[in-house]
PDB file of N, CA and C in Angstrom:
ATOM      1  N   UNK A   1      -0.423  -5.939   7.887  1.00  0.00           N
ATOM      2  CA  UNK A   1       0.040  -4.564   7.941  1.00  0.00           C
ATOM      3  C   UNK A   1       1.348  -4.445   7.173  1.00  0.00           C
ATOM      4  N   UNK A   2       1.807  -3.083   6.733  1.00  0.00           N
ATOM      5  CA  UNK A   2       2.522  -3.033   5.990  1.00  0.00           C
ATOM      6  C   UNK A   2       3.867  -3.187   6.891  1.00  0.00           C
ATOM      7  N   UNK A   3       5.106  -3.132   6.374  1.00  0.00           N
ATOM      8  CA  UNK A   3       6.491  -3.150   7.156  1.00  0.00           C
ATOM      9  C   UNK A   3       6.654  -1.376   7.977  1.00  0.00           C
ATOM     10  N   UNK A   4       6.116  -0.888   7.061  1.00  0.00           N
ATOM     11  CA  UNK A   4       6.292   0.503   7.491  1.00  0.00           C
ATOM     12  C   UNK A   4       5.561   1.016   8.478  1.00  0.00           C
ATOM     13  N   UNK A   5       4.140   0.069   8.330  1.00  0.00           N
ATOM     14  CA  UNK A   5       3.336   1.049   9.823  1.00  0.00           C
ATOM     15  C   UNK A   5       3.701  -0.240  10.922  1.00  0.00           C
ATOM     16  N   UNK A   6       3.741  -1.285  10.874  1.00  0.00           N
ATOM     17  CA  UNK A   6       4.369  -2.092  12.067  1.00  0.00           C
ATOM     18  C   UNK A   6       5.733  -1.337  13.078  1.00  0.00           C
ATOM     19  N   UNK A   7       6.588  -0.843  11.826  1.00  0.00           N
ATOM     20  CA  UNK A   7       8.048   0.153  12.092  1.00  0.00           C
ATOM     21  C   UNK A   7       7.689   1.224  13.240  1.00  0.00           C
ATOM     22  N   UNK A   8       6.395   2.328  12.343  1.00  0.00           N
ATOM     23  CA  UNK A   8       6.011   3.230  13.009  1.00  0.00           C
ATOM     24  C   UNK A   8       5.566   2.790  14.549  1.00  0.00           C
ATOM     25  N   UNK A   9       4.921   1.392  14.560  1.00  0.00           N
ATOM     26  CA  UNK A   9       3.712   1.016  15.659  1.00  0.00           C
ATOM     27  C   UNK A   9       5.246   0.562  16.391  1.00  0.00           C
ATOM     28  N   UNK A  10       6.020  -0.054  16.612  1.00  0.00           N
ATOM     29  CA  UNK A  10       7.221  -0.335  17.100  1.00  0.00           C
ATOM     30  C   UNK A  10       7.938   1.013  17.831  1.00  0.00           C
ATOM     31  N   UNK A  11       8.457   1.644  16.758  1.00  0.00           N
ATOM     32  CA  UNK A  11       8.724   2.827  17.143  1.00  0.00           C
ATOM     33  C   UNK A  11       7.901   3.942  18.670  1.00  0.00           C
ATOM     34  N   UNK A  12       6.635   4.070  18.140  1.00  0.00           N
ATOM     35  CA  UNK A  12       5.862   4.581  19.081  1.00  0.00           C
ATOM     36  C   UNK A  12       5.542   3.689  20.032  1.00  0.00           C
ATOM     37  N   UNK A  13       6.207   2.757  20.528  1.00  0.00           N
ATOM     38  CA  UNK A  13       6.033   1.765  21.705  1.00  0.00           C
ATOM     39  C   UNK A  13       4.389   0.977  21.916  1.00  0.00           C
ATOM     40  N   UNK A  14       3.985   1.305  20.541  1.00  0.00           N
ATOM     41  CA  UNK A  14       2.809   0.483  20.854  1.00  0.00           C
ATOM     42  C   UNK A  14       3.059  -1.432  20.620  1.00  0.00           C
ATOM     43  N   UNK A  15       4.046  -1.699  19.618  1.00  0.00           N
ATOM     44  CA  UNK A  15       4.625  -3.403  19.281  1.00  0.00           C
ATOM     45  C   UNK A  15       5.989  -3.656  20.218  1.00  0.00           C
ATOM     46  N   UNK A  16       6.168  -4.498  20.588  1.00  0.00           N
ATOM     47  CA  UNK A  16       7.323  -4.508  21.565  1.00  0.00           C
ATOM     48  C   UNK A  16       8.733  -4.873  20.181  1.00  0.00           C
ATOM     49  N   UNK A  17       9.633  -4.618  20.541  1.00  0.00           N
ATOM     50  CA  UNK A  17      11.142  -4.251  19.687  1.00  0.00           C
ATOM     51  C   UNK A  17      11.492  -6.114  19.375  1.00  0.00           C
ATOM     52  N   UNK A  18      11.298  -6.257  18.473  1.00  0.00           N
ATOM     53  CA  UNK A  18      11.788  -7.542  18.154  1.00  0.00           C
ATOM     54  C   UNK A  18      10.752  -8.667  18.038  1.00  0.00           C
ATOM     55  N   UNK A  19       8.964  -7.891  17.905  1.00  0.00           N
ATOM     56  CA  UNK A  19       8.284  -8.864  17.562  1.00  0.00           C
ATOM     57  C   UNK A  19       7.766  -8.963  16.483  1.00  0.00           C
ATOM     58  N   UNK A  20       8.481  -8.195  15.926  1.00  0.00           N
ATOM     59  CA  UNK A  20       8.141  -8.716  13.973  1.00  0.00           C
ATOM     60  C   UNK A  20       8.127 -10.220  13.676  1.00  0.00           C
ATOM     61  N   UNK A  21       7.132 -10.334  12.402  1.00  0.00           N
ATOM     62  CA  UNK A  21       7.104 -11.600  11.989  1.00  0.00           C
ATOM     63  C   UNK A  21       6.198 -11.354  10.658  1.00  0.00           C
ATOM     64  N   UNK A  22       7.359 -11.695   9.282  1.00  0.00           N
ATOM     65  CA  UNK A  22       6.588 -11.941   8.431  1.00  0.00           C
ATOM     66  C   UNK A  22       6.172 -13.124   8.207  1.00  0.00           C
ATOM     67  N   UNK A  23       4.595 -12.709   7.834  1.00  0.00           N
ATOM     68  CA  UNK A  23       4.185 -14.298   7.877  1.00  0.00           C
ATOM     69  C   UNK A  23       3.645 -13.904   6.852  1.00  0.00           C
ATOM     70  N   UNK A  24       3.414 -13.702   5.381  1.00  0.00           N
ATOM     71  CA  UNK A  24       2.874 -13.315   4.272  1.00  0.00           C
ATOM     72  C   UNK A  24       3.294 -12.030   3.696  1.00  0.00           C
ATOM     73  N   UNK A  25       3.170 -12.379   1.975  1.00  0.00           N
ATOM     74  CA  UNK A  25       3.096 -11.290   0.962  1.00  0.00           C
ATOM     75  C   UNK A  25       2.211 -11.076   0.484  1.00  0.00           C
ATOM     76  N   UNK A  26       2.295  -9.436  -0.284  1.00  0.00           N
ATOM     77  CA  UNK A  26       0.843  -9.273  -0.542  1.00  0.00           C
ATOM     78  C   UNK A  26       1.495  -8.335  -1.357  1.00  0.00           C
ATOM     79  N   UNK A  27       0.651  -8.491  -3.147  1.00  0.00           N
ATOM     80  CA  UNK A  27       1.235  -7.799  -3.888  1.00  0.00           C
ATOM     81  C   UNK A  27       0.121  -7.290  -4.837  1.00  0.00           C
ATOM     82  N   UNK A  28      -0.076  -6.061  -4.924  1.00  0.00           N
ATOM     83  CA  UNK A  28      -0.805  -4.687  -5.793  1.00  0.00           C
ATOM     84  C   UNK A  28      -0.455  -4.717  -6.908  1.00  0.00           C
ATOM     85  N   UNK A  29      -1.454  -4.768  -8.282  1.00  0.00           N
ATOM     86  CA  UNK A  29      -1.066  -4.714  -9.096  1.00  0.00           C
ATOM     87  C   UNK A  29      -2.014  -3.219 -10.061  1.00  0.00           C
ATOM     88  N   UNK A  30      -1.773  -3.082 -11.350  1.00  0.00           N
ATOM     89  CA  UNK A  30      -2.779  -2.008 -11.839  1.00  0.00           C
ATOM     90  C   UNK A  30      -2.384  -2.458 -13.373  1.00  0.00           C
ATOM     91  N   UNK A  31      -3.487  -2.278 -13.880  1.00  0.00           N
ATOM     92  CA  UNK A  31      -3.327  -2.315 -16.034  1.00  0.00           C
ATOM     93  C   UNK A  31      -4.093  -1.248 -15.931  1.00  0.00           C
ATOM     94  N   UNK A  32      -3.947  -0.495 -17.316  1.00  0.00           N
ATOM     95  CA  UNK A  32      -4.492   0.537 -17.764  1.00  0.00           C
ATOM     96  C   UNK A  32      -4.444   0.240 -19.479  1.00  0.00           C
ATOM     97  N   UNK A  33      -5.213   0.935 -20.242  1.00  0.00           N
ATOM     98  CA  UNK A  33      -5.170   0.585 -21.437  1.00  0.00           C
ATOM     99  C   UNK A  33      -4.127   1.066 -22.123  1.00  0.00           C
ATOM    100  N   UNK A  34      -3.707   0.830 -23.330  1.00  0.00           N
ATOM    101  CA  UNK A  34      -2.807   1.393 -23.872  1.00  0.00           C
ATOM    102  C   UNK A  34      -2.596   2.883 -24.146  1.00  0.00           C
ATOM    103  N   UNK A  35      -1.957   3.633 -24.174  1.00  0.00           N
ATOM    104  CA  UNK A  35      -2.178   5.435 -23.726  1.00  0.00           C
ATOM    105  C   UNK A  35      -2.975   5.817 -22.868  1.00  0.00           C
ATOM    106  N   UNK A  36      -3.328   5.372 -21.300  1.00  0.00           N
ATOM    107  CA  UNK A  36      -4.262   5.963 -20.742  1.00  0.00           C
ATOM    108  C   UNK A  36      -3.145   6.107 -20.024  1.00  0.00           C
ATOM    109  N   UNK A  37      -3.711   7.552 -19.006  1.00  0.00           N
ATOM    110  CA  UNK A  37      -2.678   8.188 -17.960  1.00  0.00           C
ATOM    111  C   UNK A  37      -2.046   6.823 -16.840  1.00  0.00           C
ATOM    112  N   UNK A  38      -1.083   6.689 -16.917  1.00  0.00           N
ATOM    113  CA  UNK A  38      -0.635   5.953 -15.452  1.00  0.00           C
ATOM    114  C   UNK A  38      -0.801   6.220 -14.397  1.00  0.00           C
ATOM    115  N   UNK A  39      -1.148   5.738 -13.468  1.00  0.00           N
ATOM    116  CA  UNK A  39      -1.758   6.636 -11.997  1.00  0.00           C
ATOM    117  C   UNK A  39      -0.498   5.921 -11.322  1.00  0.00           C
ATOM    118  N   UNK A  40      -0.239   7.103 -10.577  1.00  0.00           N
ATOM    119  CA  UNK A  40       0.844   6.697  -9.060  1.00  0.00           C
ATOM    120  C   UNK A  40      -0.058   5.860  -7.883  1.00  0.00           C
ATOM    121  N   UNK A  41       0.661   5.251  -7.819  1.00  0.00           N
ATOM    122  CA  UNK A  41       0.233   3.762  -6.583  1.00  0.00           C
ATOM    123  C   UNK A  41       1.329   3.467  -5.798  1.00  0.00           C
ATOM    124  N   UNK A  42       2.517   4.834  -5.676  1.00  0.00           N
ATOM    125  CA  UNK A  42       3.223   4.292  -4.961  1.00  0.00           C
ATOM    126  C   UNK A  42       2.930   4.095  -3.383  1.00  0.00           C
ATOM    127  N   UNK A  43       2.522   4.845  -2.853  1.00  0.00           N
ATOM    128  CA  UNK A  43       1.704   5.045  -1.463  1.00  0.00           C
ATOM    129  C   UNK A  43       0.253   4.877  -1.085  1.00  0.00           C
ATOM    130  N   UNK A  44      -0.195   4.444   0.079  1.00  0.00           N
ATOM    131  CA  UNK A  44      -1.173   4.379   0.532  1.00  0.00           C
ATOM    132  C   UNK A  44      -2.500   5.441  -0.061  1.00  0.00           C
ATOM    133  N   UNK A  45      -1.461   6.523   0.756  1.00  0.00           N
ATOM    134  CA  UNK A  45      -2.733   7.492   0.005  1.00  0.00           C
ATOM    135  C   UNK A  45      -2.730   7.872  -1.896  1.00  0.00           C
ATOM    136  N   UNK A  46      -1.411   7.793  -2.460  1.00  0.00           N
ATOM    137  CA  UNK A  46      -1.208   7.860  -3.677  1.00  0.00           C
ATOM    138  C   UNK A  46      -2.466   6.639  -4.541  1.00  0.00           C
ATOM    139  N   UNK A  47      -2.483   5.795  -3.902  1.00  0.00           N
ATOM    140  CA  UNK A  47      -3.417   4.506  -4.542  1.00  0.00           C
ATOM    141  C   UNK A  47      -5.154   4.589  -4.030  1.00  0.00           C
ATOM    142  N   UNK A  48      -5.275   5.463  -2.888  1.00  0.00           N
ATOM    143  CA  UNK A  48      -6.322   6.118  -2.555  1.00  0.00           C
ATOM    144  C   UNK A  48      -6.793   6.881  -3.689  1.00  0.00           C
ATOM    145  N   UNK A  49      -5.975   7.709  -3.814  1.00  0.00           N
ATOM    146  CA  UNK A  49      -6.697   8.688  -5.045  1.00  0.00           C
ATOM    147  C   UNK A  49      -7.039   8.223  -6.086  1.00  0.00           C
ATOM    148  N   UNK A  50      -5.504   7.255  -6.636  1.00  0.00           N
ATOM    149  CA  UNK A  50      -5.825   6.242  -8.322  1.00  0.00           C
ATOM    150  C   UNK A  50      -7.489   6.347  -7.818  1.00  0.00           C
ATOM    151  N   UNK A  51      -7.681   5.209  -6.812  1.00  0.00           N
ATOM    152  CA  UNK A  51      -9.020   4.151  -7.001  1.00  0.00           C
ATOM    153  C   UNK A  51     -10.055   5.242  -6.805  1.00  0.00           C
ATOM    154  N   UNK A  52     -10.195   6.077  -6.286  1.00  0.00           N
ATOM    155  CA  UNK A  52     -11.318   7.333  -6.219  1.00  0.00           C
ATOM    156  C   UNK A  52     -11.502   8.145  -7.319  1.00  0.00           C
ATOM    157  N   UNK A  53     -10.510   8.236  -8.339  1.00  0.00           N
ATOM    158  CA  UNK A  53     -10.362   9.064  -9.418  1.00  0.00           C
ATOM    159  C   UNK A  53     -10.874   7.830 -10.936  1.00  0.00           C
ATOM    160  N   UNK A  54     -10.486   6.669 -10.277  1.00  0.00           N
ATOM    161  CA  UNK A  54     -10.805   5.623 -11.861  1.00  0.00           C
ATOM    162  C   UNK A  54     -12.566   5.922 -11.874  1.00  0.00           C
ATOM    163  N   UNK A  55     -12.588   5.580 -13.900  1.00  0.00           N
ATOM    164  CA  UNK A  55     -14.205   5.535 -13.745  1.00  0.00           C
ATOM    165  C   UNK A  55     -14.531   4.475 -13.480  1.00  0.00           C
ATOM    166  N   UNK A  56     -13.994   3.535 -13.549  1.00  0.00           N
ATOM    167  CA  UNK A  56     -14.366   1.998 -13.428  1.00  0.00           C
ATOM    168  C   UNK A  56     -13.092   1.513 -12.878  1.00  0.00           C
ATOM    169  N   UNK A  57     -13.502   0.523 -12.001  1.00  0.00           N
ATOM    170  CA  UNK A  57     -12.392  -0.890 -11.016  1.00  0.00           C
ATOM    171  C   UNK A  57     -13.444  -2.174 -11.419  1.00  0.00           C
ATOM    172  N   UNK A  58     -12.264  -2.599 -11.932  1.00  0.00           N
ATOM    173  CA  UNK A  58     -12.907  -4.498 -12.365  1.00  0.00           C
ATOM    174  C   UNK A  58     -11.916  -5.320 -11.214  1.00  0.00           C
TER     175      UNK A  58
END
C-alpha cells in the first residue's frame, strides 16, 4: 500500500498509530514515443485514466 492510504487507514483508526513499516519499494515507470502526448501519472486515478486512454500497454 501506498504511504498515503496507510496515513489515511491510520488516521481513520482502522491501523493502530505507530505500526508503520516499510518493508519495500515500488517504482512506476512510463515511455512514450518521441512527440507523443505525455500522460499525467501523478495519482492513482491520474494513471487510471493514462492506462484506459493508451491504445496499446506493452
Amino acid at each position: 500500500m501506498s504511504a498515503n492510504a496507510i496515513g489515511e487507514l491510520i488516521a481513520a483508526g482502522k491501523f493502530a498509530q505507530g505500526s508503520r513499516a516499510n518493508i519495500a519499494s515500488s517504482w512506476v515507470a512510463m515511455a512514450v514515443k518521441q512527440g507523443a502526448l505525455k500522460r499525467d501519472i501523478s495519482s492513482g486515478d491520474a494513471f487510471k485514466r493514462a492506462m484506459l486512454a493508451a491504445k496499446s500497454i506493452a
